[in-house]
N, C-alpha and C. Protein backbone atom coordinates (compact mmCIF):
# COMPACT_ATOMS: atom_id res chain seq x y z
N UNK A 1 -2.65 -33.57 -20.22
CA UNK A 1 -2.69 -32.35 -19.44
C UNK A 1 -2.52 -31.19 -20.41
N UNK A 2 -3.67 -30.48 -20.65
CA UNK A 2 -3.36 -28.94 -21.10
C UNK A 2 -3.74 -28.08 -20.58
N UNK A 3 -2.86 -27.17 -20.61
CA UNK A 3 -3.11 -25.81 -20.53
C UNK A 3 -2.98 -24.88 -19.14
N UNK A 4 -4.11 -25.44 -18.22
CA UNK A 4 -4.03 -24.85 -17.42
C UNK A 4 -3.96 -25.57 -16.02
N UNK A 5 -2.24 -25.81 -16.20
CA UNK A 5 -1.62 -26.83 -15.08
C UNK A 5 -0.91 -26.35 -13.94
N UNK A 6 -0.99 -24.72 -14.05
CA UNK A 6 -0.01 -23.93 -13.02
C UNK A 6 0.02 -24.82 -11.64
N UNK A 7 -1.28 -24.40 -11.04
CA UNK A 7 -1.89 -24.57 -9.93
C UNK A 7 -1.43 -25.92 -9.31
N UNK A 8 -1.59 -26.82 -10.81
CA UNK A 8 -1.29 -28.50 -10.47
C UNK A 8 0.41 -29.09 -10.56
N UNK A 9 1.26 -28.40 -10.59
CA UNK A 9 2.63 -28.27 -11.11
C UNK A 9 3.16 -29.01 -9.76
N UNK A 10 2.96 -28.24 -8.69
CA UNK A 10 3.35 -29.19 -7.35
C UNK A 10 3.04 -30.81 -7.71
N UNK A 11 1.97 -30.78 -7.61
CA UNK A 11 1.12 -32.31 -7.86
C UNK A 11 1.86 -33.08 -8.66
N UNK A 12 2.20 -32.63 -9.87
CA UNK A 12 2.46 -33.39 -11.34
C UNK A 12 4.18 -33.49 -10.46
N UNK A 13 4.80 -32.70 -10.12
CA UNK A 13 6.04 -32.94 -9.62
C UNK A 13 6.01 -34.31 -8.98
N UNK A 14 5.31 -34.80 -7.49
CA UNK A 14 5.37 -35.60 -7.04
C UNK A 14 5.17 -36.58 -7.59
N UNK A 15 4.87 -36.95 -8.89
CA UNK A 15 4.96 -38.05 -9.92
C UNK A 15 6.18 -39.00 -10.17
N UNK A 16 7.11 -37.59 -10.58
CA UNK A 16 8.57 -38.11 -11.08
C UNK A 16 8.05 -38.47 -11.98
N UNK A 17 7.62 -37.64 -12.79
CA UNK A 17 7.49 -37.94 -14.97
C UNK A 17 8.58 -36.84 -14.80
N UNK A 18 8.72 -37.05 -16.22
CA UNK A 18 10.10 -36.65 -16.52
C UNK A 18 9.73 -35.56 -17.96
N UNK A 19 8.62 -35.63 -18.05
CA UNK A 19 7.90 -34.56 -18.93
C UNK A 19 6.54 -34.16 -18.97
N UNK A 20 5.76 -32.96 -19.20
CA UNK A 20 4.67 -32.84 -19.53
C UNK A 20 4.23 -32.39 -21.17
N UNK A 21 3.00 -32.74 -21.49
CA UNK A 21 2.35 -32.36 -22.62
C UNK A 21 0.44 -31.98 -22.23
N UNK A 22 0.12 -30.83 -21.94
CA UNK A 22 1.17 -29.53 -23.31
C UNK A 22 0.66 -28.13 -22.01
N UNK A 23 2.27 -27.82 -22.46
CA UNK A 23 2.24 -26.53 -21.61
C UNK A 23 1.45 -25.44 -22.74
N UNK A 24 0.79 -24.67 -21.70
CA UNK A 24 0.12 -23.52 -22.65
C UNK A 24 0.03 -22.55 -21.93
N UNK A 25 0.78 -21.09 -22.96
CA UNK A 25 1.43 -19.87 -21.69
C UNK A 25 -0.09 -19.24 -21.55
N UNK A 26 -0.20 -18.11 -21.17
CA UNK A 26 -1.77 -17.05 -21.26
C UNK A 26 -1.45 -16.34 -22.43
N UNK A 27 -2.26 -16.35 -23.03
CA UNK A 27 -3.97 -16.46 -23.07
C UNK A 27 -4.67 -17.40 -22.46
N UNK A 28 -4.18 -18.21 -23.49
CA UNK A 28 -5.37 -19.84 -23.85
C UNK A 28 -4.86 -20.28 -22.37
N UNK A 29 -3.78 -20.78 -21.74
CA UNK A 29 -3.59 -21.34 -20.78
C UNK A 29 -2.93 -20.50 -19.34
N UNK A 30 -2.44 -21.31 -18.60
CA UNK A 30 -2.07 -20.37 -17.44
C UNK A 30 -0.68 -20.84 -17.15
N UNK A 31 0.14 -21.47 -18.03
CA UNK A 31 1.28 -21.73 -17.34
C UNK A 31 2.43 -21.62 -18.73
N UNK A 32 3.27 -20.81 -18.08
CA UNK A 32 4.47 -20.04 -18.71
C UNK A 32 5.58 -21.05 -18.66
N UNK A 33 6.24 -21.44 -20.06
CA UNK A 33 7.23 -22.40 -20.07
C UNK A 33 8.71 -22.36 -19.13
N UNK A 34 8.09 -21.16 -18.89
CA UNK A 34 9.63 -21.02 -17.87
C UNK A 34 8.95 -21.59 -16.43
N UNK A 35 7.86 -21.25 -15.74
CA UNK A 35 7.11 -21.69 -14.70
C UNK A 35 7.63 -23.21 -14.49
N UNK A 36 7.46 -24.12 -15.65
CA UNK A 36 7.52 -25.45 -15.39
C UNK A 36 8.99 -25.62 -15.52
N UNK A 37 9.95 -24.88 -16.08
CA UNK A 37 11.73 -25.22 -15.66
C UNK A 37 11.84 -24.74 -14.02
N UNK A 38 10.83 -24.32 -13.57
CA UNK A 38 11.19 -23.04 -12.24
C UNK A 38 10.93 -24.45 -11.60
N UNK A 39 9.83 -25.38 -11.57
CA UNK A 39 9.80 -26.47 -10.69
C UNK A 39 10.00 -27.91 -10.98
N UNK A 40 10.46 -28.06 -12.08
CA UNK A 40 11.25 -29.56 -12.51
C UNK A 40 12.44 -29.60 -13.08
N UNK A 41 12.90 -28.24 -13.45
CA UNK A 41 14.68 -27.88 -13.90
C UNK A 41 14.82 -27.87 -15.36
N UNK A 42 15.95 -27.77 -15.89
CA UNK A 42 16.12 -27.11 -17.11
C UNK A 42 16.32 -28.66 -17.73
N UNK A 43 16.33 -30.06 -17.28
CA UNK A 43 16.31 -31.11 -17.97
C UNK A 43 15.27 -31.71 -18.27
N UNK A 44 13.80 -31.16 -17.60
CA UNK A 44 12.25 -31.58 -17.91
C UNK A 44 11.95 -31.17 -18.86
N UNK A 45 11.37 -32.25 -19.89
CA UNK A 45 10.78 -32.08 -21.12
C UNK A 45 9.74 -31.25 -21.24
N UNK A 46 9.43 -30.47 -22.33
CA UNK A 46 8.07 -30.23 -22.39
C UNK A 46 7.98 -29.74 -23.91
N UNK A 47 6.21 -30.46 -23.94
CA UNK A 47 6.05 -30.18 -24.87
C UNK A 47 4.62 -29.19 -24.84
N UNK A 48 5.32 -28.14 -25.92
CA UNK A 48 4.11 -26.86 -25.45
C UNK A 48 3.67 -26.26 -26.61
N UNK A 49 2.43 -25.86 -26.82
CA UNK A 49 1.64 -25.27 -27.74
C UNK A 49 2.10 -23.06 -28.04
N UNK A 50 2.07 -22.85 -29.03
CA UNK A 50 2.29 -21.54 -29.44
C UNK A 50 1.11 -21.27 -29.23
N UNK A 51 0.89 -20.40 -27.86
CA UNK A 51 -0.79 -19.67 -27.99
C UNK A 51 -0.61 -18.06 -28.19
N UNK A 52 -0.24 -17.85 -28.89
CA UNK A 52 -0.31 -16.13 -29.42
C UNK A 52 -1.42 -15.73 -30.12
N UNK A 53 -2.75 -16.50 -30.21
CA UNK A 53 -3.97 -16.20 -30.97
C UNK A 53 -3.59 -14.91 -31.69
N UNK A 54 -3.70 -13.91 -31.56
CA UNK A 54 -3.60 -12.46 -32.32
C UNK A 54 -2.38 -12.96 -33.21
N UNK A 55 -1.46 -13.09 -33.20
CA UNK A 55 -0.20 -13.91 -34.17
C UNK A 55 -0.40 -15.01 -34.80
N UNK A 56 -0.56 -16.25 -33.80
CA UNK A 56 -0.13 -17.27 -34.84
C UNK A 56 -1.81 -18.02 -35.32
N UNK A 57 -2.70 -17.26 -34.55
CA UNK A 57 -3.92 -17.73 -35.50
C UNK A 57 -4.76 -16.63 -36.17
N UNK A 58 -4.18 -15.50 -36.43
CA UNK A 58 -4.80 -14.53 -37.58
C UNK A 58 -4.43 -14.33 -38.85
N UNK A 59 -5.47 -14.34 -39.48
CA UNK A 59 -5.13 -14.43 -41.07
C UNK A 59 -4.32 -13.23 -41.93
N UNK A 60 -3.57 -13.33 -42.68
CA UNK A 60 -2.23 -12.56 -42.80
C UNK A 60 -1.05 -12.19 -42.34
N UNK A 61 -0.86 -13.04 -41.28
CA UNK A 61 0.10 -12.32 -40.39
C UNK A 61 1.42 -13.18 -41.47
N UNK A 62 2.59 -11.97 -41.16
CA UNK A 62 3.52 -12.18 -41.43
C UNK A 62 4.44 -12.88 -41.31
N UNK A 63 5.45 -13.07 -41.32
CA UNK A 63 6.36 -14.04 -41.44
C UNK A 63 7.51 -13.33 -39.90
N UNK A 64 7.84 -11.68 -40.38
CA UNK A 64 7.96 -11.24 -39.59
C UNK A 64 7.46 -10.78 -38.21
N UNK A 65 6.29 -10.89 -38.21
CA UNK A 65 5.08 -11.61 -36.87
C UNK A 65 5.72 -12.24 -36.13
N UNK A 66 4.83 -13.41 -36.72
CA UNK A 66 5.70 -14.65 -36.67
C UNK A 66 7.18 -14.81 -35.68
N UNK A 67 7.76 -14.08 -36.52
CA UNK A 67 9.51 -14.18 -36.18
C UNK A 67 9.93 -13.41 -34.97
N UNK A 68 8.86 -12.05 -34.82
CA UNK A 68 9.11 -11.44 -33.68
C UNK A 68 8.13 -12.23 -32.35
N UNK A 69 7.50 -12.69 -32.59
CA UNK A 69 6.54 -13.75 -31.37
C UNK A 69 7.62 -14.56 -30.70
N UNK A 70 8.27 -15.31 -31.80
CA UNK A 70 9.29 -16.77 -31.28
C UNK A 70 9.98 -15.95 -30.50
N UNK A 71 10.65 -14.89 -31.50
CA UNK A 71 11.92 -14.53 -30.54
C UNK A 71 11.32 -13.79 -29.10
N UNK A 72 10.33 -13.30 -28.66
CA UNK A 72 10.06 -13.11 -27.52
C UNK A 72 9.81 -14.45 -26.22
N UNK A 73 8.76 -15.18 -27.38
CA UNK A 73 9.00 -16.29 -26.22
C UNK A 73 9.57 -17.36 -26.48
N UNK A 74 10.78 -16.91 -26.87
CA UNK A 74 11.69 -18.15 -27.03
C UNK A 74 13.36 -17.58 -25.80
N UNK A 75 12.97 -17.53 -24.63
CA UNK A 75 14.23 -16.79 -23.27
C UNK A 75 15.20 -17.63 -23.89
N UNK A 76 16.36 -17.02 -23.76
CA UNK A 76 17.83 -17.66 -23.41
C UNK A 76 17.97 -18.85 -22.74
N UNK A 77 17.17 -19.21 -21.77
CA UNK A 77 16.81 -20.23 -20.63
C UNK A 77 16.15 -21.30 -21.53
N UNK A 78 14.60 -20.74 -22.19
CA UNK A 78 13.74 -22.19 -22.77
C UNK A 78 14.51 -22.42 -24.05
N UNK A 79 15.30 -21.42 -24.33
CA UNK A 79 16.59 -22.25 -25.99
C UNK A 79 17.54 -22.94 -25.40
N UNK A 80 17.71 -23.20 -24.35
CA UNK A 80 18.61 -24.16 -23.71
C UNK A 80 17.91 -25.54 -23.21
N UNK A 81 16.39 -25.82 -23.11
CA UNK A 81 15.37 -26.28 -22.24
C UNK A 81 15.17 -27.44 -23.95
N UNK A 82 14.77 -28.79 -23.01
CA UNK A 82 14.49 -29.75 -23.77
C UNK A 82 12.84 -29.36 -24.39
N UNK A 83 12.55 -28.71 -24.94
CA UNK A 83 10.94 -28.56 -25.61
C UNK A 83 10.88 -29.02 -27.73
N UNK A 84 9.39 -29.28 -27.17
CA UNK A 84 8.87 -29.62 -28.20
C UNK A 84 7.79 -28.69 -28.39
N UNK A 85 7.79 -28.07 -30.04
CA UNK A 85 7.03 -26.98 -29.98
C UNK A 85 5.90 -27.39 -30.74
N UNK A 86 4.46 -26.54 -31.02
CA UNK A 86 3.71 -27.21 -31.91
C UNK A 86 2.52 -25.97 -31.72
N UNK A 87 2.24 -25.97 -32.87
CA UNK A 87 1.67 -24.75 -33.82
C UNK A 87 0.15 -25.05 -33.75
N UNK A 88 -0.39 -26.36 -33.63
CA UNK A 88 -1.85 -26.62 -34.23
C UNK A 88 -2.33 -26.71 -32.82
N UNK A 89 -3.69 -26.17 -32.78
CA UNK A 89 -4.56 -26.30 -31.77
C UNK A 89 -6.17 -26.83 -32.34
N UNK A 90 -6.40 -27.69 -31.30
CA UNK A 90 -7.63 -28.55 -31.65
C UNK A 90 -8.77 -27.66 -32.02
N UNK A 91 -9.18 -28.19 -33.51
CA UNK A 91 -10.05 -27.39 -34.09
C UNK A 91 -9.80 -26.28 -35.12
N UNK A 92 -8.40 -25.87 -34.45
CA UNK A 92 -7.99 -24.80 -35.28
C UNK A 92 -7.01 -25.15 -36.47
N UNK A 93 -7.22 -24.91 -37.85
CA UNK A 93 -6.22 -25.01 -38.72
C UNK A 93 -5.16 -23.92 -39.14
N UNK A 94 -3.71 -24.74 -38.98
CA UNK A 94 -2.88 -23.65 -39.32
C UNK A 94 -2.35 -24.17 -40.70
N UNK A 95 -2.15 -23.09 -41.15
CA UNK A 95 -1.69 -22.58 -42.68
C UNK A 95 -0.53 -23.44 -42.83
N UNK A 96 -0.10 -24.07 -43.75
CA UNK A 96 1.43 -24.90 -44.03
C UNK A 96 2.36 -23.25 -43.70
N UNK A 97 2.54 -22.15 -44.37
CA UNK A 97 2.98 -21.22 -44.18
C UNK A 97 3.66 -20.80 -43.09
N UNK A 98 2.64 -20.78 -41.90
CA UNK A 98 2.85 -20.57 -40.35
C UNK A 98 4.06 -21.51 -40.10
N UNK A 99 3.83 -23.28 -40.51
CA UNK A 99 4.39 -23.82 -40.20
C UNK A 99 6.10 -23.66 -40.60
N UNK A 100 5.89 -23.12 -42.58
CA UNK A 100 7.18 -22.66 -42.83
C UNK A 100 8.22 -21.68 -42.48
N UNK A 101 7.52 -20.61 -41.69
CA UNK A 101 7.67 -19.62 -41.27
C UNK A 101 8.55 -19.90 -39.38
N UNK A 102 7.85 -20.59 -38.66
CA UNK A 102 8.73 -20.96 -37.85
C UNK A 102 9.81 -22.07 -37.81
N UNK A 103 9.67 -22.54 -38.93
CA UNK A 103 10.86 -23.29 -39.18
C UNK A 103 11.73 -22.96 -39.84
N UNK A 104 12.48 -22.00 -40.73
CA UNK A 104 12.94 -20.88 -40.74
C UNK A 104 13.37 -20.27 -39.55
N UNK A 105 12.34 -19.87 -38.67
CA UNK A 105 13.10 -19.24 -37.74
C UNK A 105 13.85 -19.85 -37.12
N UNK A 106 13.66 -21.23 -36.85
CA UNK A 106 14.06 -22.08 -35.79
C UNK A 106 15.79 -22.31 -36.43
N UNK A 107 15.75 -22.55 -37.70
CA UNK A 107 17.06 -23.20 -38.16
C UNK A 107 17.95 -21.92 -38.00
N UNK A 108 17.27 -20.63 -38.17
CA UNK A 108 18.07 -19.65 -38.22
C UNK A 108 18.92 -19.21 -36.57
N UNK A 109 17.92 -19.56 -35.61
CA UNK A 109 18.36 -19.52 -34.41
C UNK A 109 18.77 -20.30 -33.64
N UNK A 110 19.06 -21.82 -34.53
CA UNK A 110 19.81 -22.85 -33.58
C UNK A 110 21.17 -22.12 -32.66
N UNK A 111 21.16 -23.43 -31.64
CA UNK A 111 22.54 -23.16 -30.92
C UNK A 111 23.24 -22.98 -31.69
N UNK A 112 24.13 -22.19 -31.47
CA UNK A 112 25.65 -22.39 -32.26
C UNK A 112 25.40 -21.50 -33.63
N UNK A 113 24.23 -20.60 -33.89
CA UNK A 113 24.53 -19.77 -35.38
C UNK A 113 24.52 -18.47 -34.67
């Protein structure tokens, strides 16, 4: 399931999976990582793609980019939320950089610092 699962979120509920892959907010997709805590709770997995095209797939972007993207869509709520994040989109190559760059951010903003 990618991307554009809003619509189908009821549906996928009546499953009882206990996670989806891959949430994708808008642009590229239609469903906002908070959308899917709003109807399976803050213990449903998910694993979701960074679609910030203008950010995380343009050439030069910064580190500080970068850093200001996460921290917007990274709520108080989805840093508490079981997710799995992931940078590469089919077809598209991302830079090792990108990759160093949010990992960095990530260690810098664990729980508890």
């Amino acid at each position: 399931m990618c991307g554009h699962l809003k619509a189908l979120l009821p549906a996928i509920r009546e499953t009882g999976l206990d996670g989806i892959n891959a949430v994708t907010p808008p642009p590229v997709g239609t469903t906002e990582f908070e959308d899917v805590l709003d109807m399976f709770g803050d213990d449903f997995v998910i694993f979701g793609a960074v679609m910030a095209p203008p950010v995380f797939h343009r050439a030069g972007v910064t580190r500080d980019e970068l850093h200001a993207c996460l921290e917007e869509l990274y709520t108080p709520r989805l840093r508490q939320a079981h997710m799995v994040l992931w940078l590469a989109v089919d077809g598209l190559a991302t830079p090792l950089e990108k990759f160093q760059a949010v990992a960095e951010w990530m260690e810098k903003n664990k729980a508890g610092n």
